[in-house]
Every structure is written in C-alpha cells, then in structure tokens.
Protein backbone atom coordinates (compact mmCIF):
# COMPACT_ATOMS: atom_id res chain seq x y z
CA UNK A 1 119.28 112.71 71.15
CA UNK A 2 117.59 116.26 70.37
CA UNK A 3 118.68 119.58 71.73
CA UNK A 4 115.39 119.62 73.77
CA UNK A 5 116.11 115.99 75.63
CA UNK A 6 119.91 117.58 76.23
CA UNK A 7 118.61 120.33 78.14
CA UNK A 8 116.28 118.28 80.35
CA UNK A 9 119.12 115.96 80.76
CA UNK A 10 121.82 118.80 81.70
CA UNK A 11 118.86 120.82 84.13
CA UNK A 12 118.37 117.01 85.97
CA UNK A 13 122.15 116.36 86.43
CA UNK A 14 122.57 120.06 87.48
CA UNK A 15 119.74 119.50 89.75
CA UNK A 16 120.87 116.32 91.39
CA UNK A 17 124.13 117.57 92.40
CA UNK A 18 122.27 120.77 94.40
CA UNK A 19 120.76 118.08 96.04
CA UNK A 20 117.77 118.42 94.46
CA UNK A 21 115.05 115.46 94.62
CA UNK A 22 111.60 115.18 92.98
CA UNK A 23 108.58 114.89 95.19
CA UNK A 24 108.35 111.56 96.73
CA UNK A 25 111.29 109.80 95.31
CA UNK A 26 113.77 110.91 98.22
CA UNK A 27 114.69 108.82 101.20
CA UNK A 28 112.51 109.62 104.12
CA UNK A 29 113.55 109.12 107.68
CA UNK A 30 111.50 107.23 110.00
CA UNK A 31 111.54 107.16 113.48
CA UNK A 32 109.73 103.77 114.04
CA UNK A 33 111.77 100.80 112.38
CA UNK A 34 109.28 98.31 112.45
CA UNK A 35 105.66 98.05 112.07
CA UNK A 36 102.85 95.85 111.40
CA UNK A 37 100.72 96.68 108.38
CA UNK A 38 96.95 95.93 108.17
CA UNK A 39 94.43 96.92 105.66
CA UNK A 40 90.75 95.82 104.82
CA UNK A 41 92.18 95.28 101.14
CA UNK A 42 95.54 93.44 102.48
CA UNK A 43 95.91 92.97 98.60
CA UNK A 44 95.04 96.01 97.16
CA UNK A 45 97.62 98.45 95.40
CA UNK A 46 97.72 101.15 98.28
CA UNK A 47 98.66 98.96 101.36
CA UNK A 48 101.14 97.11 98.63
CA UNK A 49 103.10 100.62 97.93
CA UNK A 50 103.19 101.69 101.14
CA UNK A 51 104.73 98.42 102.23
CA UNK A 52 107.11 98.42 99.68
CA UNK A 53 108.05 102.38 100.18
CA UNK A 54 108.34 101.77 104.42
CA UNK A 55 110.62 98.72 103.82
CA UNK A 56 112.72 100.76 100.91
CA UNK A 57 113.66 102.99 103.63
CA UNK A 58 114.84 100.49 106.52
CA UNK A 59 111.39 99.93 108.29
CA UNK A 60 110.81 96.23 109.04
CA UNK A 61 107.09 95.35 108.25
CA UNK A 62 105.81 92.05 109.66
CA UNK A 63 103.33 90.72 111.68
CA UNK A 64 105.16 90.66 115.22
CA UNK A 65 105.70 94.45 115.61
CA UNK A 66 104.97 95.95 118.70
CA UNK A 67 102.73 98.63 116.79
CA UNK A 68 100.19 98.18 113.86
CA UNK A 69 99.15 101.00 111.45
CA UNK A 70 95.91 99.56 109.94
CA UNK A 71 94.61 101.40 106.75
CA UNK A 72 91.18 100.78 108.25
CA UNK A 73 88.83 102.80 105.37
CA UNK A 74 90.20 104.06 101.93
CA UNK A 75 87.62 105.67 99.73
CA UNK A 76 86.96 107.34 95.98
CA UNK A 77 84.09 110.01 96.16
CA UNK A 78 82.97 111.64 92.78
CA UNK A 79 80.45 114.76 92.59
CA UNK A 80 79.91 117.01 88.89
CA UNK A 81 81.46 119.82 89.08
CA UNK A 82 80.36 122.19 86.69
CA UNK A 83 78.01 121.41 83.75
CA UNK A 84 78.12 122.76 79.94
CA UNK A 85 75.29 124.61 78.52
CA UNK A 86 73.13 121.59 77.62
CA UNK A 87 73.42 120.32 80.91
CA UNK A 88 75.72 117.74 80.36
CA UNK A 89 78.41 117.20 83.00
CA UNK A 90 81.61 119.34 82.20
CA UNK A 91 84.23 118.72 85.06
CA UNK A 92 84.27 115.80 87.99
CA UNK A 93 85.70 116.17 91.55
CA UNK A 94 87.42 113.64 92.76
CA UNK A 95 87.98 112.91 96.22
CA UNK A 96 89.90 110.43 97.80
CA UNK A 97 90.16 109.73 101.73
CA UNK A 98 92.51 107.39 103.80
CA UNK A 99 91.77 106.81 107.48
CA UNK A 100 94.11 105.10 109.56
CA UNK A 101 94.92 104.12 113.16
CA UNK A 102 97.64 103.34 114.62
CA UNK A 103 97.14 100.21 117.46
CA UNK A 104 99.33 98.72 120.31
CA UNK A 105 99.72 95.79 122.47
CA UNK A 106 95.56 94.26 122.93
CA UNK A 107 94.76 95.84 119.91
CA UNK A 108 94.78 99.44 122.02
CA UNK A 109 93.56 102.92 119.79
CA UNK A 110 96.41 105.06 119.79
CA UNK A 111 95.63 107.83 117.65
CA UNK A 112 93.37 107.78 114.24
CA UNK A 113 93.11 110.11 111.13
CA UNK A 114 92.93 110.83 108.21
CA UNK A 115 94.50 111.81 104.64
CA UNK A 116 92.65 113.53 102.18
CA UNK A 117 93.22 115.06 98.13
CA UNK A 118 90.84 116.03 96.25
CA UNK A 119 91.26 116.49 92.16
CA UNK A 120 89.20 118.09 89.41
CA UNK A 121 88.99 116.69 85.51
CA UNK A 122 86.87 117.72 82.50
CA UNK A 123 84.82 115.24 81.20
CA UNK A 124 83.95 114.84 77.61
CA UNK A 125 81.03 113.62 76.20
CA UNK A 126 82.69 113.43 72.86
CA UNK A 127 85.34 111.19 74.16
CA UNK A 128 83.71 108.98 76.64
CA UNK A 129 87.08 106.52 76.50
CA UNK A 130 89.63 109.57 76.75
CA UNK A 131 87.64 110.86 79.65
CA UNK A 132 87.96 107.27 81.64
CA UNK A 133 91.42 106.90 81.13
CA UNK A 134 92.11 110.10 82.18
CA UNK A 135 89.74 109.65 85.47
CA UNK A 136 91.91 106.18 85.98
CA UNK A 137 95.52 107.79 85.63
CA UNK A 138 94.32 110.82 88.32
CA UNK A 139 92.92 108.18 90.61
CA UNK A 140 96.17 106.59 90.79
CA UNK A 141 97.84 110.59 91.22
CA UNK A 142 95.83 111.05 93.83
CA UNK A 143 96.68 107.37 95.68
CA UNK A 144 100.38 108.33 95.50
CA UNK A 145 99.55 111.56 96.86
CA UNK A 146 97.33 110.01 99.91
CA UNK A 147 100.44 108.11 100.45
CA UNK A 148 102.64 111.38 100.54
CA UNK A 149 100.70 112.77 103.26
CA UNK A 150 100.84 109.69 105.20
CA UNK A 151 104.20 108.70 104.83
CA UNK A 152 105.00 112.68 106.19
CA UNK A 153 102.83 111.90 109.35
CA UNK A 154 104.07 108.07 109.36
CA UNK A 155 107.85 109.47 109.96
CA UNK A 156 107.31 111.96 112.37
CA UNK A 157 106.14 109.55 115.02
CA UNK A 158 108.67 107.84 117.33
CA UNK A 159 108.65 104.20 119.75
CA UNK A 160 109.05 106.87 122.39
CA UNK A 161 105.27 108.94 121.44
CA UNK A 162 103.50 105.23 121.03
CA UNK A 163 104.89 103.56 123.89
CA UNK A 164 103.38 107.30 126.38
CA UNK A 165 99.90 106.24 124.28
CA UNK A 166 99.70 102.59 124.77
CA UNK A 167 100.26 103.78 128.30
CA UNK A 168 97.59 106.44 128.54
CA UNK A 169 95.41 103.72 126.83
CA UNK A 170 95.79 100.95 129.17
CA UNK A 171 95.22 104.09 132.15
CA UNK A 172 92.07 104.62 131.07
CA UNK A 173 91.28 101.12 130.18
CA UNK A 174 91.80 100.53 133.59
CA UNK A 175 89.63 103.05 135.18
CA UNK A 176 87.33 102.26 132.97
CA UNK A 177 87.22 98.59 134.15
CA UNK A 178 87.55 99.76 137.65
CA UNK A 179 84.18 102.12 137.62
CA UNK A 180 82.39 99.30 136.00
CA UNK A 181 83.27 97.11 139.23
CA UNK A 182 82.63 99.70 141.43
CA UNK A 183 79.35 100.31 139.78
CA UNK A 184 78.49 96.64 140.21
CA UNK A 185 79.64 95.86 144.02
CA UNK A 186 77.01 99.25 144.93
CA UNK A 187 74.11 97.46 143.12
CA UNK A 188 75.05 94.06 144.46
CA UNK A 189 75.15 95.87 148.32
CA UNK A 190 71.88 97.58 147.63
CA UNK A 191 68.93 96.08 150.31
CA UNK A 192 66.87 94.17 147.94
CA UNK A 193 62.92 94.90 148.26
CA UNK A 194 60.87 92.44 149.50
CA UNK A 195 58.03 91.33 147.32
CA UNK A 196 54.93 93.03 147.83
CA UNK A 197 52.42 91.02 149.93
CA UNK A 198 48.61 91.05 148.40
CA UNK A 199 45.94 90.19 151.30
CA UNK A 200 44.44 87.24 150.74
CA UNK A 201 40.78 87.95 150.04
C-alpha cells in the first residue's frame, strides 16, 4: 500500500471515530415504520433503492400498510447550456424531478411534492462516447441525490401527522358529498314548468 492510500486510510478511521459519516450512507431515523410503496415503474432502479434503503433502516414496506407513498412521476429533462464558437453544444443541463404523494385509507391525497436536482456537464464533440458515459454516471448522481431529498422529507413525517390528514381528507370528502346532496334534493323540490300549450289553429 502507498503513502497516499495510508493517509486516506488513517483521515477515514480518524474520521469514523468523530462520528463522522459520508453523505447518505448513515442510518436515518424514521418516524413511520411501515409503508406501502407504489411507483409507475414498480421495477425501475429508483423505487428499487428506495425500497431497499427504507427497509435497511427498520421500515416495513408491503402492500398492507396503512399509508402509501407512490412515486407517481419521475422525470430526466435536458436543455444546452452554453455553446462553443461554432455553435456546437458545449455544456448540458440536466434536470431531474420526482413527484410523490403520500395516500391513506380509500386511496385519500394527503400531501404531494416534489424533489428536484439539477446538474451541468460539458459535452464533447470530439468524444461523443466519453460524453455519454459521463451523461449516464451523473444521471445516476443525480437519482441518488433525488432520493436524498426524499428520504430527508420521508423521515420527518410521523403516523401521528398522516393519521390528522386522512382525517381532514375524509372532512372534506364529506362535505363535499354532503353539498352535492343538498344541491340535488333543491333541484328535485323545484316546481317543475308545465309544458307550454300552443293554440290549436
């Protein structure tokens, strides 16, 4: 092992023992302990890592929870964003978006949002295949970074915060439901007109 690989080595251990923990690689506490998870992709790589980061730190995902947290629109947006002197593009902006929901008991809306990161790499014309890999490796940054974001927001909510909104949900489900029948006894106890009578010629 080189000198340089020691020091790395000795600043890690001496890091770890202050308690020290790299970005994302720390247990996180959660206040729910179960949840179901739904996605449009149910197979795709971001509903797969956050499944397997929730149940890494004790939170039960299956289909019987009380509360679902549906990944309901995940998206890649790319725009140029600069150009070199012959008009080629120079540098790409990347911008990914997450919204989720989270849902109760008859598929109520709780609350929705959304996550967002946005990234910028040069592109060269010279190296069309450098360029793509490097455009793949900061997509995949950027997932692990939408995931960040939501895992921080994901933890901070409680049973006790869910069960108040499934309540204020069903409230105004209810009056909802209950102007609608109002609405329709008036019109039923409106007089109907009589047909207009013609004179017979």
């Amino acid at each position: 092992m080189n000198k340089g690989n020691l020091v790395v080595l000795g600043l890690t251990l001496l890091l770890s023992a202050c308690g020290f923990q790299l970005r994302g690689t720390g247990d996180v506490e959660f206040g729910l302990k179960e949840l179901d998870l739904q996605a449009r992709n149910s197979y795709g790589d971001t509903v797969r890592e956050l499944q397997t980061l929730l149940e890494r730190n004790d939170v039960r995902v299956h289909p019987g929870a009380k509360y679902s947290l549906n990944l309901a629109n995940e998206q890649t947006r790319q725009r140029t964003a600069s150009y070199t002197s012959s008009a080629r593009s120079a540098e790409y902006e990347l911008t990914s978006t997450l919204d989720y929901q989270f849902r109760g008991p008859q598929d109520r809306l709780l609350l929705e949002d959304r996550v967002e990161v946005q990234k910028v790499y040069v592109h060269d014309s010279n190296n069309l295949i450098g360029s793509s890999q490097e455009g793949d490796q900061l997509r995949q940054e950027m997932r692990r970074e939408l995931l960040q974001q939501l895992v921080m927001r994901i933890q901070r909510i409680t049973p006790g915060e869910l069960d108040r909104l499934q309540q204020e949900a069903e409230a105004k489900a209810r009056a909802e439901a209950e102007a609608v029948e109002a609405a329709r006894r008036a019109q039923d106890a409106r007089p109907q007109q009589s047909p207009i009578e013609l004179p017979i010629q």
